[in-house]
N, C-alpha and C. Protein backbone atom coordinates (compact mmCIF):
# COMPACT_ATOMS: atom_id res chain seq x y z
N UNK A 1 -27.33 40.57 17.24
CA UNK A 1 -26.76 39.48 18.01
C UNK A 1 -26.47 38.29 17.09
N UNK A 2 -25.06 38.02 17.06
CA UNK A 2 -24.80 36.70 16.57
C UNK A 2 -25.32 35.45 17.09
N UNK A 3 -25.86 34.49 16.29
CA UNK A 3 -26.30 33.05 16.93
C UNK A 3 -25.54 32.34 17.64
N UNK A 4 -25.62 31.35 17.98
CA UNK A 4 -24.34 30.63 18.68
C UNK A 4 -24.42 29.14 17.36
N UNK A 5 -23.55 29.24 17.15
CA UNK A 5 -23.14 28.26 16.56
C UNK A 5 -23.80 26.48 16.62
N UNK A 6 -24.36 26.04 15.53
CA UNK A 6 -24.65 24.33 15.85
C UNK A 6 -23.54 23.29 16.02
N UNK A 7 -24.09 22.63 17.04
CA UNK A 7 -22.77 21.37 17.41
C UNK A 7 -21.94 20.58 16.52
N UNK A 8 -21.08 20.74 16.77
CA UNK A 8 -19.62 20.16 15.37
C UNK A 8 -20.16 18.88 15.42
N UNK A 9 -19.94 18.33 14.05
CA UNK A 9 -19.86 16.68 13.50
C UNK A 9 -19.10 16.41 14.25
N UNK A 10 -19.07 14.97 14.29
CA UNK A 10 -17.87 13.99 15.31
C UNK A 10 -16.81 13.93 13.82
N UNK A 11 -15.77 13.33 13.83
CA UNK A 11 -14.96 13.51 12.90
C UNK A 11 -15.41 12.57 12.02
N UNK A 12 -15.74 11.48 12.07
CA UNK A 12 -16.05 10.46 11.27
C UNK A 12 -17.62 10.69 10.49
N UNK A 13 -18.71 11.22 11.06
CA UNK A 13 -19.23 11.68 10.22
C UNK A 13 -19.27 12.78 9.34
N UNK A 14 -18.00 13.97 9.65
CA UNK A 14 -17.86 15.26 8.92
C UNK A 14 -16.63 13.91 7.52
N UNK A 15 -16.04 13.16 7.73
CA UNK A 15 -15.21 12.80 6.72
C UNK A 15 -16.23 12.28 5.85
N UNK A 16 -17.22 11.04 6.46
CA UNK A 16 -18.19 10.27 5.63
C UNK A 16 -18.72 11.39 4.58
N UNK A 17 -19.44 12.60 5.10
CA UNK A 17 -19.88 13.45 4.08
C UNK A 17 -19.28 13.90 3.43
N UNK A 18 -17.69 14.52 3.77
CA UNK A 18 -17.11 14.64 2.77
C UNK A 18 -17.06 14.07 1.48
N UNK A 19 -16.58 12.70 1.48
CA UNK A 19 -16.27 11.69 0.83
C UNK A 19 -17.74 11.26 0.01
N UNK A 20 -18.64 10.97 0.37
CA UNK A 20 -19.94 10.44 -0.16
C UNK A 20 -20.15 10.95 -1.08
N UNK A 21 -20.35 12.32 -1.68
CA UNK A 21 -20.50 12.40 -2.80
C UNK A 21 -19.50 11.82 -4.05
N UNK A 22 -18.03 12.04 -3.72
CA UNK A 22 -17.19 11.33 -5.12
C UNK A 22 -17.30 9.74 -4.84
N UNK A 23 -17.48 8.94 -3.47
CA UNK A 23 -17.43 7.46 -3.98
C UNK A 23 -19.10 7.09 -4.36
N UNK A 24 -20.19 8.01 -4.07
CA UNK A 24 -21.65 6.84 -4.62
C UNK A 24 -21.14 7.24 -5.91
N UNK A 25 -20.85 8.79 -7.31
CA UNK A 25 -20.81 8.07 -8.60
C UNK A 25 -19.97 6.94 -8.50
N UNK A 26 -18.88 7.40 -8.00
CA UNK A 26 -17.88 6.14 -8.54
C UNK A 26 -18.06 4.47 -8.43
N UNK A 27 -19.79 4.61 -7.57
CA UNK A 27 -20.46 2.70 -7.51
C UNK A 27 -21.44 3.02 -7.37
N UNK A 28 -22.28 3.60 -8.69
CA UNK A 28 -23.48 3.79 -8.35
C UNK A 28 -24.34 2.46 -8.84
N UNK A 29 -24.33 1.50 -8.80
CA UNK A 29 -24.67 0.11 -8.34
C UNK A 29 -24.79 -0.51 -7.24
N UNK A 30 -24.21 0.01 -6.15
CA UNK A 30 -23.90 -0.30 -4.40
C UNK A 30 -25.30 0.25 -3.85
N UNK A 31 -25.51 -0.06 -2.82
CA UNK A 31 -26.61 -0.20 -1.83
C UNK A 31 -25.81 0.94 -0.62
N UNK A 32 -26.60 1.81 -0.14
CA UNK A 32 -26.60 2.66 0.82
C UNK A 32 -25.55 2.14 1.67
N UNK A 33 -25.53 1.17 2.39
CA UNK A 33 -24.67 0.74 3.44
C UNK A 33 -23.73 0.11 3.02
N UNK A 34 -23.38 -0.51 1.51
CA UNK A 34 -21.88 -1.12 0.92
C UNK A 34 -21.17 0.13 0.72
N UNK A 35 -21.53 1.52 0.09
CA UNK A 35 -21.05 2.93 0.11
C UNK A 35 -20.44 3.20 1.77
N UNK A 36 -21.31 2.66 2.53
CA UNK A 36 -20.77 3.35 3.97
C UNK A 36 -19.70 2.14 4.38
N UNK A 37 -19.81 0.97 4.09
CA UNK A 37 -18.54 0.07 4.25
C UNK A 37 -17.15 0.59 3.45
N UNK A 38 -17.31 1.23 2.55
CA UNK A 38 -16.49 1.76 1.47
C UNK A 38 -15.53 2.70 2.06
N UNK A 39 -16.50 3.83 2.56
CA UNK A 39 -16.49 5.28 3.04
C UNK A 39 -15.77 4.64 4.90
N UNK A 40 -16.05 3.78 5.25
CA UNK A 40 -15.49 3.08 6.52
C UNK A 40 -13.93 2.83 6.59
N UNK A 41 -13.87 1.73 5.39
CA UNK A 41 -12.42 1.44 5.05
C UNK A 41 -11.67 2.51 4.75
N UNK A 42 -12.31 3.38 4.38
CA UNK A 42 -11.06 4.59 3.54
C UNK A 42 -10.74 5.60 4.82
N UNK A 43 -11.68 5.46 5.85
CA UNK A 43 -11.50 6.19 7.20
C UNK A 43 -10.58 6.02 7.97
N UNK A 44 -10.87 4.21 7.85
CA UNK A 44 -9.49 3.68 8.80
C UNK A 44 -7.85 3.57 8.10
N UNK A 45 -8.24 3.87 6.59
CA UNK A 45 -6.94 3.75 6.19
C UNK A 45 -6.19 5.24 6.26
N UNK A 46 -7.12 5.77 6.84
CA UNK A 46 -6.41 7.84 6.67
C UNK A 46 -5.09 7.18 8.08
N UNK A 47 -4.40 8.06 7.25
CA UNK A 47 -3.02 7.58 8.35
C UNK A 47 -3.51 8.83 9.43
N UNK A 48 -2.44 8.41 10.82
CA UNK A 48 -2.81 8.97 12.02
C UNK A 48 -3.07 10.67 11.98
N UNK A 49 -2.04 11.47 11.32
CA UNK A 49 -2.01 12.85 11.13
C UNK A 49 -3.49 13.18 10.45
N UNK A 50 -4.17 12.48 10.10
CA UNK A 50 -4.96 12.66 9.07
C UNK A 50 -6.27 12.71 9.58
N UNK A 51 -6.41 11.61 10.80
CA UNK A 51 -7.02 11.21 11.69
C UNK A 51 -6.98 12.52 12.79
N UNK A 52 -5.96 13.00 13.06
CA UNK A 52 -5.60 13.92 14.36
C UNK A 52 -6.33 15.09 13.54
N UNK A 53 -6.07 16.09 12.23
CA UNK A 53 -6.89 17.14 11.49
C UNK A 53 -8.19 16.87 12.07
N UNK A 54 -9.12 16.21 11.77
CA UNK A 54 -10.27 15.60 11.43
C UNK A 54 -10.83 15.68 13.61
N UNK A 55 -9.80 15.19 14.07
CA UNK A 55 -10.06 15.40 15.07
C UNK A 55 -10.09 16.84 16.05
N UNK A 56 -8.87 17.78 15.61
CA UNK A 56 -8.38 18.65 16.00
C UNK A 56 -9.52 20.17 15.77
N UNK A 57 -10.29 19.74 13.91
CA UNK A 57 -11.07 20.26 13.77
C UNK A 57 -12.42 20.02 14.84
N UNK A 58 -12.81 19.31 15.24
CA UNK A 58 -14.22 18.79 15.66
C UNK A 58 -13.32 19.40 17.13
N UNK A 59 -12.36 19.42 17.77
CA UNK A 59 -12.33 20.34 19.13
C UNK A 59 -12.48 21.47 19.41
N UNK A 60 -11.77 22.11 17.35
CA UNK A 60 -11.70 23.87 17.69
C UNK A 60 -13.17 24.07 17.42
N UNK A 61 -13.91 23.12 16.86
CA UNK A 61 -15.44 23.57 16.37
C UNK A 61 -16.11 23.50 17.80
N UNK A 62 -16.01 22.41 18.52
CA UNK A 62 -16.21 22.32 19.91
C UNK A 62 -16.34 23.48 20.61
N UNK A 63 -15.11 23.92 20.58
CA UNK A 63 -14.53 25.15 21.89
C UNK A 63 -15.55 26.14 21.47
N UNK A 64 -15.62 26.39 20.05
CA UNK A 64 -16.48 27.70 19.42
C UNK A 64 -18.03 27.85 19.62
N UNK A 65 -18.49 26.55 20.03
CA UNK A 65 -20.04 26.30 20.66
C UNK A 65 -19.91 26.95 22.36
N UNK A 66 -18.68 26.80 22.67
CA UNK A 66 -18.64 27.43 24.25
C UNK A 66 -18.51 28.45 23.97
N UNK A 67 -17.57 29.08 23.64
CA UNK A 67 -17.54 30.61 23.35
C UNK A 67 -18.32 31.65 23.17
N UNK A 68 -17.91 32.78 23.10
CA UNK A 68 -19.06 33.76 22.79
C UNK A 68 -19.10 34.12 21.30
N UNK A 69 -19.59 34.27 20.88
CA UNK A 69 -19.60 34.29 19.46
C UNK A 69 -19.29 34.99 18.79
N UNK A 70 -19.05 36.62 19.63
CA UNK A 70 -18.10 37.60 19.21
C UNK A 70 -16.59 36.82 18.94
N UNK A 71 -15.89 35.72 19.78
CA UNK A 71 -14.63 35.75 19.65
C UNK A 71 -14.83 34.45 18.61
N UNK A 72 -15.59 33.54 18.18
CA UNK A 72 -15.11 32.55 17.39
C UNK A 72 -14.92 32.55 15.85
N UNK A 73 -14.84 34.19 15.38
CA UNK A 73 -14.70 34.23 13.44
C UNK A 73 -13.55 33.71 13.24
N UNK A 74 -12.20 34.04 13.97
CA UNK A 74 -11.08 33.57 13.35
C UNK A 74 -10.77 31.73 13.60
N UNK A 75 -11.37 31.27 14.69
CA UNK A 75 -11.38 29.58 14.72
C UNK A 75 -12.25 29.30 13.38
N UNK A 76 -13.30 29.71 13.39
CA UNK A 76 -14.29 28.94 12.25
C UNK A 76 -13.59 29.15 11.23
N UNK A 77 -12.52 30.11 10.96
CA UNK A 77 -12.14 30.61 9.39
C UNK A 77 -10.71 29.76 9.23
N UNK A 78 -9.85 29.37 10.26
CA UNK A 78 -9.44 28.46 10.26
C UNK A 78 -9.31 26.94 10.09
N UNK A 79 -10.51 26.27 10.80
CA UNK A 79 -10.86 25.37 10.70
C UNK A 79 -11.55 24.92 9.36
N UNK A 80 -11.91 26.39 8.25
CA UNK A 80 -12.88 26.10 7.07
C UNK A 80 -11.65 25.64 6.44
N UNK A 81 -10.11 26.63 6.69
CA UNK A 81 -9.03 26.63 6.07
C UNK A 81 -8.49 25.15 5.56
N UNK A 82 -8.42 24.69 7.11
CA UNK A 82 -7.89 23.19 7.02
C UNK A 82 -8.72 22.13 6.59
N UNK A 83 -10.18 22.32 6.57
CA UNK A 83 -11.17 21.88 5.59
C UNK A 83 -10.57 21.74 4.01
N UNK A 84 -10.53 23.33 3.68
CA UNK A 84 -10.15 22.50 1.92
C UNK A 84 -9.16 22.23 1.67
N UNK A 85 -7.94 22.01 2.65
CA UNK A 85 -6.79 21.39 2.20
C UNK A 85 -7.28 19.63 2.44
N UNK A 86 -7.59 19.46 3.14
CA UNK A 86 -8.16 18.01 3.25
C UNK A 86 -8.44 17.43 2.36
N UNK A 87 -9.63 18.69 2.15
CA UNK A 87 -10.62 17.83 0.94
C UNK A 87 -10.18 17.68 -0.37
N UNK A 88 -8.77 18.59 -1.11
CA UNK A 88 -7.89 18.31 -2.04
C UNK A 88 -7.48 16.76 -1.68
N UNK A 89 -6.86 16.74 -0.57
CA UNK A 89 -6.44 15.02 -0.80
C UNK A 89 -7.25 13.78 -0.53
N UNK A 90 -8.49 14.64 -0.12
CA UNK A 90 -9.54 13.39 0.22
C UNK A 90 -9.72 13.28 -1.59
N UNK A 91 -10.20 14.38 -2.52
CA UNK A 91 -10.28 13.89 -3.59
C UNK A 91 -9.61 13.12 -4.34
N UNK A 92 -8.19 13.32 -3.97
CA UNK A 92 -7.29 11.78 -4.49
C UNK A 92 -7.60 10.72 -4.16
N UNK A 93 -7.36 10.35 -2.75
CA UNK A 93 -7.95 9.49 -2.25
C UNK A 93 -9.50 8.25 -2.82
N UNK A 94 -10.38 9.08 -2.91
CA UNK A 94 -11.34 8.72 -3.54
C UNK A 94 -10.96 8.37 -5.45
N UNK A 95 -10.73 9.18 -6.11
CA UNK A 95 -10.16 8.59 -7.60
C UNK A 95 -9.20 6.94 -7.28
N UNK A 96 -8.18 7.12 -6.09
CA UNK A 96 -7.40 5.69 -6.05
C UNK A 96 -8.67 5.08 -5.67
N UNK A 97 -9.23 5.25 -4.69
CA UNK A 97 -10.40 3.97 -4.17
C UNK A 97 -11.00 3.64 -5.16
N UNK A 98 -11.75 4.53 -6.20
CA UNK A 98 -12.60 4.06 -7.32
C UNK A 98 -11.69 3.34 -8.15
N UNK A 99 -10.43 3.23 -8.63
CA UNK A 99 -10.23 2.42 -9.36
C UNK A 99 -9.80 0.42 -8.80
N UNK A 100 -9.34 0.90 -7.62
CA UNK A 100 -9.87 -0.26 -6.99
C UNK A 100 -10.93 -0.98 -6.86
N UNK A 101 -11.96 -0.04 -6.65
CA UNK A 101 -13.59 -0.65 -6.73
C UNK A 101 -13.97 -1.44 -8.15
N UNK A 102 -13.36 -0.64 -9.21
CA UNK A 102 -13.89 -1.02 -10.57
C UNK A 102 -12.78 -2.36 -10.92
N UNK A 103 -11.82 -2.06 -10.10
CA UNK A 103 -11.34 -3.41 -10.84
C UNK A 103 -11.47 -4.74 -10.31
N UNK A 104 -12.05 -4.67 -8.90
CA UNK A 104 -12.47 -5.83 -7.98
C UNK A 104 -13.90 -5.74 -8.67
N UNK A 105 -14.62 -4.91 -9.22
CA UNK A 105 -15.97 -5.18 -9.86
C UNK A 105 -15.66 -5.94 -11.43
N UNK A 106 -14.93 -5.60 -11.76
CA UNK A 106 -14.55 -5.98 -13.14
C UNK A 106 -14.38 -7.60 -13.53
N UNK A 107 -14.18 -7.92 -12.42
CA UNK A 107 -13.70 -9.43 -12.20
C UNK A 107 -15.17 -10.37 -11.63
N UNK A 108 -16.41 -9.40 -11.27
CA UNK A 108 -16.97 -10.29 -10.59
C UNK A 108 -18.71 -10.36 -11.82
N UNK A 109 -18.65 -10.41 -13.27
CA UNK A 109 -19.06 -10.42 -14.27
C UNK A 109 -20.48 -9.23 -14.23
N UNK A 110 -21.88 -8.98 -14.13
CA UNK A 110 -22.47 -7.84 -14.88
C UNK A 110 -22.13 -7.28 -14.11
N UNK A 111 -22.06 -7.00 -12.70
CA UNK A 111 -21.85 -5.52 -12.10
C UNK A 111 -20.64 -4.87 -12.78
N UNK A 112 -19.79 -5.80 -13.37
CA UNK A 112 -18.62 -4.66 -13.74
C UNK A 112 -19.20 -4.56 -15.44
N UNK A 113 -19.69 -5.38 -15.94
CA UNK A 113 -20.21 -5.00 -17.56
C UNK A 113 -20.71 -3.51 -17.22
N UNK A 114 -21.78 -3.20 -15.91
CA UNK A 114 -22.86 -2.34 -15.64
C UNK A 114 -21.35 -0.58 -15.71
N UNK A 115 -20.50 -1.25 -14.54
CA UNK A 115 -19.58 -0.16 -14.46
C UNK A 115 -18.84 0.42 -15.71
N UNK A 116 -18.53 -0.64 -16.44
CA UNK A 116 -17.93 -0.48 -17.98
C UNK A 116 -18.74 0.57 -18.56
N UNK A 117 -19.72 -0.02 -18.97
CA UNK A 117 -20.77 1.24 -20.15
C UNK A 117 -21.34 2.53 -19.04
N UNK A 118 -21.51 2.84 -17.58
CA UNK A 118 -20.99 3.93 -17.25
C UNK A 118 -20.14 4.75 -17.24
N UNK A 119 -19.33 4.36 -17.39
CA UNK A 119 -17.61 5.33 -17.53
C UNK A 119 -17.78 5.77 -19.20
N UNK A 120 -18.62 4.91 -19.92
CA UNK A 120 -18.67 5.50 -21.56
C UNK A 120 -19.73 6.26 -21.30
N UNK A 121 -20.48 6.45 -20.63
CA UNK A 121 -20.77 7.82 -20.75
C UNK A 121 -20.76 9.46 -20.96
């Protein structure tokens, strides 16, 4: 017997995790909750289509908790589908944000000295 499936992320916390791992290196000087202000802004800036994925996923993951679990392999294998196309452009995404971060840090004297001799690493 197949399990039944655990309840889908809401969309905004399946993106936050996405994302969290490439923006804490990219400020690893930030405090837990300036990362989630970070990871906030870059949420609201996902244009609407981007927003609707993110959403569209968390319904078909939805429906698949009702279901029987014989019929939900091809939703989950779908939904993993549209997962890593995402996460290709979430990784852009995140490289533009970090250089924004470093250069609004750069300007505001040691936190950006601190960011400088990290990147020479």
């Amino acid at each position: 017997m197949i399990p039944k499936p655990e309840k889908p992320l809401m969309p905004y916390t399946r993106y936050s995790r996405e994302v969290w791992d490439k923006v804490k290196p990219s400020n690893p000087d930030l405090k837990l909750w300036e990362i989630g202000k970070i990871i906030g802004g870059m949420c609201q800036d996902l244009t609407d289509e981007e927003k609707q994925e993110y959403l569209n996923e968390y319904e078909a993951k939805k429906r698949t908790v009702e279901l029987d679990p014989e019929e939900i392999a091809p939703e989950i294998a779908q939904a993993d589908e549209r997962t890593c196309k995402r996460q290709e452009r979430t990784e852009k995404e995140v490289a533009e944000q970090a250089g924004c971060s470093q250069q609004h840090r750069s300007s505001g004297g040691a936190s950006g000295s601190k960011q400088r001799r990290g990147k020479e690493r």
